[in-house]
PDB file of N, CA and C in Angstrom:
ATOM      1  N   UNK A   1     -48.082   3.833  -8.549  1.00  0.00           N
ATOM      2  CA  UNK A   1     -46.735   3.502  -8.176  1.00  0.00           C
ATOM      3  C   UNK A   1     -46.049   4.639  -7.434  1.00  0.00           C
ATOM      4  N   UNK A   2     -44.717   4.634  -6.947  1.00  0.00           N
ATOM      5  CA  UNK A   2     -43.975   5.594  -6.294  1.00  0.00           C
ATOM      6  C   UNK A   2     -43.602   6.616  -6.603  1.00  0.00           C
ATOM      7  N   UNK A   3     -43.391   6.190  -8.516  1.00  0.00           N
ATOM      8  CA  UNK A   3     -42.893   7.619  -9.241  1.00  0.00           C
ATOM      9  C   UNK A   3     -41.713   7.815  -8.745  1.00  0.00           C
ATOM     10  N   UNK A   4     -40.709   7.093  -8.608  1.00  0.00           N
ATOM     11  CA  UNK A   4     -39.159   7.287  -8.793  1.00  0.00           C
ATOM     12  C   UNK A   4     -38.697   6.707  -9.942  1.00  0.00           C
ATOM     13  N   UNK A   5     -37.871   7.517 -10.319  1.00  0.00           N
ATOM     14  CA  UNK A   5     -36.903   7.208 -12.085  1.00  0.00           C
ATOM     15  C   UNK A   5     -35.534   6.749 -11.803  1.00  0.00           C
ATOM     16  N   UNK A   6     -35.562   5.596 -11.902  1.00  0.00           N
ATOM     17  CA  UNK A   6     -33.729   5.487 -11.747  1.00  0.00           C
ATOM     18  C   UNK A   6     -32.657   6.334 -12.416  1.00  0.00           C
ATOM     19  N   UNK A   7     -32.046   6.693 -11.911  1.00  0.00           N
ATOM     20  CA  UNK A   7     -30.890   7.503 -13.019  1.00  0.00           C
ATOM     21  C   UNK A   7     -29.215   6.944 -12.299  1.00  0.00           C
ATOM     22  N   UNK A   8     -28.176   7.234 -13.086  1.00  0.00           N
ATOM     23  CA  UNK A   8     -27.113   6.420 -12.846  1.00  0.00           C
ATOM     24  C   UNK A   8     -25.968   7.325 -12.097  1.00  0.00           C
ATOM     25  N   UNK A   9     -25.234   7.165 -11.338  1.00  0.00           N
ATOM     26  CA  UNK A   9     -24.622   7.729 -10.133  1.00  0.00           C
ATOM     27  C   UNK A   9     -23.185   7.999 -11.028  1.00  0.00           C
ATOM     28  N   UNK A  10     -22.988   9.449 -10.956  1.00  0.00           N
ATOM     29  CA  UNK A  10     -21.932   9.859 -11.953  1.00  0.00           C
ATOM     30  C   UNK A  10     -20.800  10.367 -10.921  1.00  0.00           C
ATOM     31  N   UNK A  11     -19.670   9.631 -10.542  1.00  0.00           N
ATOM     32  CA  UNK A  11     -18.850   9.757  -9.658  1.00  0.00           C
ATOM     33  C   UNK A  11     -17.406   9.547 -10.276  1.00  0.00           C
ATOM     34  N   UNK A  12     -16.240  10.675  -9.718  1.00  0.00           N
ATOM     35  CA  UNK A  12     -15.459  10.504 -10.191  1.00  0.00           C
ATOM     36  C   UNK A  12     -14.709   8.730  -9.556  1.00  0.00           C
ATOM     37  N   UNK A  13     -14.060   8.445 -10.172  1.00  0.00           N
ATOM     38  CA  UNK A  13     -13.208   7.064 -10.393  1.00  0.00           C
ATOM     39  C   UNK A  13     -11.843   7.451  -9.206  1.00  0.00           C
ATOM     40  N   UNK A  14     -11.608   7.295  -7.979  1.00  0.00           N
ATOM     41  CA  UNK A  14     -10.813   7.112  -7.359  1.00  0.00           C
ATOM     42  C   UNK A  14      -9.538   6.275  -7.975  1.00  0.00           C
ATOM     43  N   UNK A  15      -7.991   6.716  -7.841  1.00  0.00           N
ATOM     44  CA  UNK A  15      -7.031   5.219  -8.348  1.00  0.00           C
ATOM     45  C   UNK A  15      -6.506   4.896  -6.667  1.00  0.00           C
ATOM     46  N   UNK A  16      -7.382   3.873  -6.820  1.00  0.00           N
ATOM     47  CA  UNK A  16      -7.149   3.075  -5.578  1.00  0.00           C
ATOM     48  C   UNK A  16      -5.830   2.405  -5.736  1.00  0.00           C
ATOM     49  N   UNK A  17      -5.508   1.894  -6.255  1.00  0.00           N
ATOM     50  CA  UNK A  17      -4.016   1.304  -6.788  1.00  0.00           C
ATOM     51  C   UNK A  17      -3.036   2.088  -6.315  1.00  0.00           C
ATOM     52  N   UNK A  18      -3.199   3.515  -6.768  1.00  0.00           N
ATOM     53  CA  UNK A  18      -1.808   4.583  -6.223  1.00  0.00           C
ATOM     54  C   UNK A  18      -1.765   4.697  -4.353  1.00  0.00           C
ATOM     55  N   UNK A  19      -2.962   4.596  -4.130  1.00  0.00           N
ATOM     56  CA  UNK A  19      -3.007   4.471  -2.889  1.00  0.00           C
ATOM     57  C   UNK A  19      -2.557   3.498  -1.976  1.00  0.00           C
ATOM     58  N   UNK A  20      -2.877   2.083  -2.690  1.00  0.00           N
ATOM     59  CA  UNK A  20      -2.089   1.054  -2.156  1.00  0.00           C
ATOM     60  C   UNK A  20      -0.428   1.104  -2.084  1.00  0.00           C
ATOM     61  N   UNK A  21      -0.360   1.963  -3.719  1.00  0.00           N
ATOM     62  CA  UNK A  21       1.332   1.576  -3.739  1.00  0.00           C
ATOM     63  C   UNK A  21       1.795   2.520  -2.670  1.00  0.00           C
ATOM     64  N   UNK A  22       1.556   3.785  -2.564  1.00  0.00           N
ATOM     65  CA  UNK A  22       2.249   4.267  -1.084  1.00  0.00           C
ATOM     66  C   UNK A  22       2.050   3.924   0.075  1.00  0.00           C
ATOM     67  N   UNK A  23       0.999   3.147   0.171  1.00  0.00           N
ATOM     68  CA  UNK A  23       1.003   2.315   1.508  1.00  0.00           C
ATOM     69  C   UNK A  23       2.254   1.156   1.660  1.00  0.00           C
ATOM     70  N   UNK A  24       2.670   0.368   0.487  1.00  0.00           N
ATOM     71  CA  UNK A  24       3.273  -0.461   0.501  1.00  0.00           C
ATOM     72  C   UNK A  24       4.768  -0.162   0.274  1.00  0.00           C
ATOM     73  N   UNK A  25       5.056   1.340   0.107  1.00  0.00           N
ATOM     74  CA  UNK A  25       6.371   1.756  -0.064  1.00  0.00           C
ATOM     75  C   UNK A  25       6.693   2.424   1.645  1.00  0.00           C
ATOM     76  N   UNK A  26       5.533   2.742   2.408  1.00  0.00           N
ATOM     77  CA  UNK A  26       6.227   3.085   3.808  1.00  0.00           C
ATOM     78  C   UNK A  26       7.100   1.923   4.425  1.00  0.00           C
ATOM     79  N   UNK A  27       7.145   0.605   4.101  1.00  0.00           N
ATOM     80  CA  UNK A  27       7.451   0.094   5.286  1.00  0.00           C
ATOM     81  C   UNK A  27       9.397  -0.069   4.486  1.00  0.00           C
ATOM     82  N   UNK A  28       9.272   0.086   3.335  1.00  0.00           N
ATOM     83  CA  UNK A  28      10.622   0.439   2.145  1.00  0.00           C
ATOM     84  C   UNK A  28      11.615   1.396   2.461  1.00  0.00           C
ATOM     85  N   UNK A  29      10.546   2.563   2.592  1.00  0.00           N
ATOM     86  CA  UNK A  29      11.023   3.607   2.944  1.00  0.00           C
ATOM     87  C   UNK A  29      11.899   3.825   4.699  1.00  0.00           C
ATOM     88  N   UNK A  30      10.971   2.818   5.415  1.00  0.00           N
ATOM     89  CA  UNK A  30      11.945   2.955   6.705  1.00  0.00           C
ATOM     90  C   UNK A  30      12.762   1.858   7.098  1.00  0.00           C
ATOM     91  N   UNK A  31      12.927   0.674   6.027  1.00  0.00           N
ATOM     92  CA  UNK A  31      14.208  -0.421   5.972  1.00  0.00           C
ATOM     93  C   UNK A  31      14.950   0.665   5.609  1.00  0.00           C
ATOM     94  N   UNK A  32      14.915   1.819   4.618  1.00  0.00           N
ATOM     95  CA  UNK A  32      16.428   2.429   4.238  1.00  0.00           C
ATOM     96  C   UNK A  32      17.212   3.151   5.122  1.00  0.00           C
ATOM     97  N   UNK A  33      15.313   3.884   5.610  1.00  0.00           N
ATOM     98  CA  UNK A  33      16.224   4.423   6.913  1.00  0.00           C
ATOM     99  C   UNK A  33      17.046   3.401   8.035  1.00  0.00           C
ATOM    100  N   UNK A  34      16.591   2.403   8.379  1.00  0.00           N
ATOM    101  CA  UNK A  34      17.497   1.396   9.197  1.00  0.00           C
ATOM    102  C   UNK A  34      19.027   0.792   8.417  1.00  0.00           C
ATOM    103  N   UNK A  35      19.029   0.484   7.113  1.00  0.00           N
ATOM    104  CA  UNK A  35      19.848   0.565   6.986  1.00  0.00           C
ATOM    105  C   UNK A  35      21.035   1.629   6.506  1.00  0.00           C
ATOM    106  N   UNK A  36      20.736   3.132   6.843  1.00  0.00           N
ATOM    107  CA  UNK A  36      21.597   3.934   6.784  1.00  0.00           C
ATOM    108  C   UNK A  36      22.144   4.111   8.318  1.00  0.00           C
ATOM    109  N   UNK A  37      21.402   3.788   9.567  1.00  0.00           N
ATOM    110  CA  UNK A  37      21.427   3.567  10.374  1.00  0.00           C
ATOM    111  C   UNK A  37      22.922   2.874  11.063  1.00  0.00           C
ATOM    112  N   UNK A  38      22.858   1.496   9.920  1.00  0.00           N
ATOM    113  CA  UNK A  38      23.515   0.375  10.499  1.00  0.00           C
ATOM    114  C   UNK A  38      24.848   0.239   9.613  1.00  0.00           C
ATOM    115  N   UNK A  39      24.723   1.213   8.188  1.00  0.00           N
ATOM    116  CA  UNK A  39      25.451   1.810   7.212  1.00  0.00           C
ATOM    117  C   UNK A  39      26.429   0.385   6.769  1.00  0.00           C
ATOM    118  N   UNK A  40      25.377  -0.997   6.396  1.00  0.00           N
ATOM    119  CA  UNK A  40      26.591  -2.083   5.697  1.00  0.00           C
ATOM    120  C   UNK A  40      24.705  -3.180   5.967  1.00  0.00           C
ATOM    121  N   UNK A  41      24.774  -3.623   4.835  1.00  0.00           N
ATOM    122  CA  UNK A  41      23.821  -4.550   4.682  1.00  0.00           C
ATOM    123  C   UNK A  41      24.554  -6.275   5.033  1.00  0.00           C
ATOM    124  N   UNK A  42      25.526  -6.010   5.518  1.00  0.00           N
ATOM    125  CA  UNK A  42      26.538  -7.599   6.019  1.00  0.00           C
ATOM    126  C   UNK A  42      25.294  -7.458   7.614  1.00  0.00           C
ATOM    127  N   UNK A  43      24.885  -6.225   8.106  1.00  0.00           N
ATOM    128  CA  UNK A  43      24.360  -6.260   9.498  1.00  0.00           C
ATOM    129  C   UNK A  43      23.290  -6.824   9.579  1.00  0.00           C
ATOM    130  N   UNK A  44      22.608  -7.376   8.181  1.00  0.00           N
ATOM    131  CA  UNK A  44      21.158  -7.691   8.382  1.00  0.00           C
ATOM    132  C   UNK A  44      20.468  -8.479   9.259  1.00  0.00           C
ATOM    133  N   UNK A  45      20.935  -9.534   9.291  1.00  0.00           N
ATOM    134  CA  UNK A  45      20.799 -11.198  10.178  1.00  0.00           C
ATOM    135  C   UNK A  45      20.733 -10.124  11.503  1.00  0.00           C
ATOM    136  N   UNK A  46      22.023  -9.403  12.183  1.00  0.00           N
ATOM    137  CA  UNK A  46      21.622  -8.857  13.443  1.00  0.00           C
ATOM    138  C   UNK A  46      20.104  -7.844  13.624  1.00  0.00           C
ATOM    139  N   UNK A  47      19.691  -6.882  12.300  1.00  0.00           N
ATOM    140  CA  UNK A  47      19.198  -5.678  12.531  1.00  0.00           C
ATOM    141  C   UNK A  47      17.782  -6.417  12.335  1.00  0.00           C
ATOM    142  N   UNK A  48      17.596  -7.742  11.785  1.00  0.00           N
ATOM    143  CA  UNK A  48      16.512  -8.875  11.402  1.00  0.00           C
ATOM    144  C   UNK A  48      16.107  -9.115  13.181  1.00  0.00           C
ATOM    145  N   UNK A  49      16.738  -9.643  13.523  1.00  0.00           N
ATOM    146  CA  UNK A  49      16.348 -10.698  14.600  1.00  0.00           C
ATOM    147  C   UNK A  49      16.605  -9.164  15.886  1.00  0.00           C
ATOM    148  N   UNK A  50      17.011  -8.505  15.941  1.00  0.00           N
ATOM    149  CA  UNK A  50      16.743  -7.253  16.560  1.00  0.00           C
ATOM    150  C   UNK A  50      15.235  -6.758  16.463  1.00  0.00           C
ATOM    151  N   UNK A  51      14.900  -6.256  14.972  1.00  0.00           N
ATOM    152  CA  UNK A  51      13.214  -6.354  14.906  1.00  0.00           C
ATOM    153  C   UNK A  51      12.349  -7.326  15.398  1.00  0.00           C
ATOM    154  N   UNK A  52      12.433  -8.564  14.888  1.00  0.00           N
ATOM    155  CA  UNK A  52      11.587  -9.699  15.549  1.00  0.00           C
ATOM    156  C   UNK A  52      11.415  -9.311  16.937  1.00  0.00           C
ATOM    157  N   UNK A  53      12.466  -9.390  17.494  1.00  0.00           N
ATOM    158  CA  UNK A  53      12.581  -9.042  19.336  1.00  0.00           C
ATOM    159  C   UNK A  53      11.799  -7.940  19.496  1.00  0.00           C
ATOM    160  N   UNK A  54      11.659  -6.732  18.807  1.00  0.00           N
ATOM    161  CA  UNK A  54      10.683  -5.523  19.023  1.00  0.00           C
ATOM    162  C   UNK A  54       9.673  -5.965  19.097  1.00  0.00           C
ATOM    163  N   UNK A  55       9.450  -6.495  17.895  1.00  0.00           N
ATOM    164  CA  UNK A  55       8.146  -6.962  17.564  1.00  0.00           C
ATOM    165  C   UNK A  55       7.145  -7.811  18.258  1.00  0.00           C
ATOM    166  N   UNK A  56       8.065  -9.028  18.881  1.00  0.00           N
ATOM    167  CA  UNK A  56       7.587 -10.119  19.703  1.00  0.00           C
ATOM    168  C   UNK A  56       7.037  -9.071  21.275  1.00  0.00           C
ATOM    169  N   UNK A  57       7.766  -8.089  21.426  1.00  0.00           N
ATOM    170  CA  UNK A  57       7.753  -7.521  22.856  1.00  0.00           C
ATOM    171  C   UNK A  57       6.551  -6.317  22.498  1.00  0.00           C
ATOM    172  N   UNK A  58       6.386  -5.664  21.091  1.00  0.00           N
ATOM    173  CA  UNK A  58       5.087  -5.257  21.023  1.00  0.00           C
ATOM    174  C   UNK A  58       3.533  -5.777  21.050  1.00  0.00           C
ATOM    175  N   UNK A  59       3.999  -6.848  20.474  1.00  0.00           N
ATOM    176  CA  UNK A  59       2.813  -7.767  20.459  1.00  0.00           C
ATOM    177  C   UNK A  59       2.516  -8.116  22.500  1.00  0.00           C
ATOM    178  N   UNK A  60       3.254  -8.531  23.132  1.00  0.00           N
ATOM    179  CA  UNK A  60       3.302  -9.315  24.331  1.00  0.00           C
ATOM    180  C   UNK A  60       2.484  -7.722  24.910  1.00  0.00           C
ATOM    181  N   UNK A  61       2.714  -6.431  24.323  1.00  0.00           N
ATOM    182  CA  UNK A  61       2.266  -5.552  25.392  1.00  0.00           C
ATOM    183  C   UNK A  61       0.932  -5.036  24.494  1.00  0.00           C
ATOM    184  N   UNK A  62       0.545  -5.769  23.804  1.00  0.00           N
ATOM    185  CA  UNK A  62      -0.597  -5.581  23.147  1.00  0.00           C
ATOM    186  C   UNK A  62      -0.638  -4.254  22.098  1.00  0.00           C
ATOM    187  N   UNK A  63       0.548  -4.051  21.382  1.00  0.00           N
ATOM    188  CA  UNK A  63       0.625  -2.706  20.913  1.00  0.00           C
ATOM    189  C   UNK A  63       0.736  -3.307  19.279  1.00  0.00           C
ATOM    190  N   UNK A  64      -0.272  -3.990  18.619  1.00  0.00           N
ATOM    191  CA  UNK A  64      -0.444  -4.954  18.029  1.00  0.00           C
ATOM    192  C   UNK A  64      -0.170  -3.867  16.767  1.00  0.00           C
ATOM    193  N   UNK A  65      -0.607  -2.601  16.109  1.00  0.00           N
ATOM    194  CA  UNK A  65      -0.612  -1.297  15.194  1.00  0.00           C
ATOM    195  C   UNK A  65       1.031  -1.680  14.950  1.00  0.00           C
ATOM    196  N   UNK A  66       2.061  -1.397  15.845  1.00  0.00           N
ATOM    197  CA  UNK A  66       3.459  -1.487  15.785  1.00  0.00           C
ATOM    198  C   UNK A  66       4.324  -2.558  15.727  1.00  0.00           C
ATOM    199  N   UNK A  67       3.549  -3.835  16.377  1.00  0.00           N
ATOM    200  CA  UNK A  67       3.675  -4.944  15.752  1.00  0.00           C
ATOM    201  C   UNK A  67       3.757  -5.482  14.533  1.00  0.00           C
ATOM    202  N   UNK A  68       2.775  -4.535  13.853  1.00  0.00           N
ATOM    203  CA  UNK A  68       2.391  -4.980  11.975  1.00  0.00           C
ATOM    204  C   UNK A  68       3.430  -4.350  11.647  1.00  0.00           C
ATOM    205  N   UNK A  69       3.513  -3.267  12.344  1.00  0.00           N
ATOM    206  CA  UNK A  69       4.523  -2.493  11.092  1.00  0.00           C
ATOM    207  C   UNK A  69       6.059  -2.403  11.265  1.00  0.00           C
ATOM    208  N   UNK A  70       6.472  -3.491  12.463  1.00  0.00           N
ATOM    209  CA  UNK A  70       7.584  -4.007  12.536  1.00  0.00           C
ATOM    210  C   UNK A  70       7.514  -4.944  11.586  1.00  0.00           C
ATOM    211  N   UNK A  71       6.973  -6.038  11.641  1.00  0.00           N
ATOM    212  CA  UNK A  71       6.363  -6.899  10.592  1.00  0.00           C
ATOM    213  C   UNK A  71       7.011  -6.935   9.614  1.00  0.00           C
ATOM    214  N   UNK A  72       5.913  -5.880   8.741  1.00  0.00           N
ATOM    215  CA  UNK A  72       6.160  -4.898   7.311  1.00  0.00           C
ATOM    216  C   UNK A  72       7.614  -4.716   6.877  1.00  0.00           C
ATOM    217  N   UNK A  73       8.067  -3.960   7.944  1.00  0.00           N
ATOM    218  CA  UNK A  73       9.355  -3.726   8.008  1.00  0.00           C
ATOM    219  C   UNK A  73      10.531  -4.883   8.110  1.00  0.00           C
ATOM    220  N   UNK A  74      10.573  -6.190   8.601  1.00  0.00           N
ATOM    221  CA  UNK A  74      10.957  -7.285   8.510  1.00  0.00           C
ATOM    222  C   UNK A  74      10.916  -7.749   7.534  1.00  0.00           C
ATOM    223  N   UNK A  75       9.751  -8.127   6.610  1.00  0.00           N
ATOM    224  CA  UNK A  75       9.334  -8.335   5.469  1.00  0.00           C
ATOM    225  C   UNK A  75       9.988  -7.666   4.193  1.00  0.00           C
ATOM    226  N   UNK A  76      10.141  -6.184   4.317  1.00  0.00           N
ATOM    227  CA  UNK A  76      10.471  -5.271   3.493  1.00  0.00           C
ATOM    228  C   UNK A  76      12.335  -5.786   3.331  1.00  0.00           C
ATOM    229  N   UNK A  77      12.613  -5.660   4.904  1.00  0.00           N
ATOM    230  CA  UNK A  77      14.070  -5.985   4.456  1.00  0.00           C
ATOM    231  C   UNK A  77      14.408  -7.239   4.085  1.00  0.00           C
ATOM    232  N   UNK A  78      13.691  -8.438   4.519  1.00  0.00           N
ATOM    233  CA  UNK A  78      14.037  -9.691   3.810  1.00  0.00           C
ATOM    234  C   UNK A  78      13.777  -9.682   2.364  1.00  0.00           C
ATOM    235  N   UNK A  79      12.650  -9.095   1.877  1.00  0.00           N
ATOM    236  CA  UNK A  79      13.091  -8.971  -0.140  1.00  0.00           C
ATOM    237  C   UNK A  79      14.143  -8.320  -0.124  1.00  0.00           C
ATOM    238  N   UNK A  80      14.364  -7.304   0.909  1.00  0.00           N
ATOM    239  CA  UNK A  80      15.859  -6.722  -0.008  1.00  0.00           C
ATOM    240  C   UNK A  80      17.250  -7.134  -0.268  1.00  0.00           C
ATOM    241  N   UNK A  81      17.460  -8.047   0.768  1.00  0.00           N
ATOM    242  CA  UNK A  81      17.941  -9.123   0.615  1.00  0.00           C
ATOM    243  C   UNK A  81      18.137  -9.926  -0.633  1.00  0.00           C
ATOM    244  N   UNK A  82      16.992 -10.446  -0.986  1.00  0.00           N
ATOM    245  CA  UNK A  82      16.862 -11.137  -1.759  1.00  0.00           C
ATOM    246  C   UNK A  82      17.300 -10.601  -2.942  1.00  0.00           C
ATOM    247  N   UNK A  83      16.585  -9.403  -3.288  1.00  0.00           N
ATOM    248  CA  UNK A  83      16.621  -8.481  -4.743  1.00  0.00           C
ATOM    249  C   UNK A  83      18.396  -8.279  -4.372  1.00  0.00           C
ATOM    250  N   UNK A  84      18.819  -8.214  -3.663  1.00  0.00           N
ATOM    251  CA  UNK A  84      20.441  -7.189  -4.001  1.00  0.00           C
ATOM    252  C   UNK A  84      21.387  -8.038  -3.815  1.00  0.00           C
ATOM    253  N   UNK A  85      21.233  -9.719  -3.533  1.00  0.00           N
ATOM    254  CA  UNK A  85      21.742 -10.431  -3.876  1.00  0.00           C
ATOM    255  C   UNK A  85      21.704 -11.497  -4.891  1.00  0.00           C
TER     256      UNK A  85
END
């Protein structure tokens, strides 16, 4: 036979989880910055459909990376919305 011994692969445990959650707090983190920006959450509906328009015009120029993360950012502020009302 080959004469190899299996033995078991001793690796530390990554927390993939923490990693996700700061991925999913950037796009949080820069609704606040927009709305310190716009300094009154009554502006949303405008600072909403302002993004979309970025967004639609990133996508059209194929800059699809900034597209998502207008997105994100759309997304982010419509829960907040939700949660603070």
């Amino acid at each position: 036979h080959h004469s190899i011994t299996p033995t078991s692969i001793k690796k530390e445990i990554t927390p993939v989880f923490a990693k996700v959650a700061d991925l999913n707090d950037a796009p949080k983190d820069r609704v606040a910055e927009t709305l310190a920006k716009y300094e009154s959450v009554e502006n949303l509906d405008i600072i909403i459909r302002d993004l979309e328009r970025e967004m639609k015009l990133a996508a059209k120029e194929l800059e699809f990376e900034k597209a998502a993360e207008i997105r994100d950012q759309i997304q982010a502020m419509k829960e907040m919305i939700v949660f603070e009302f």
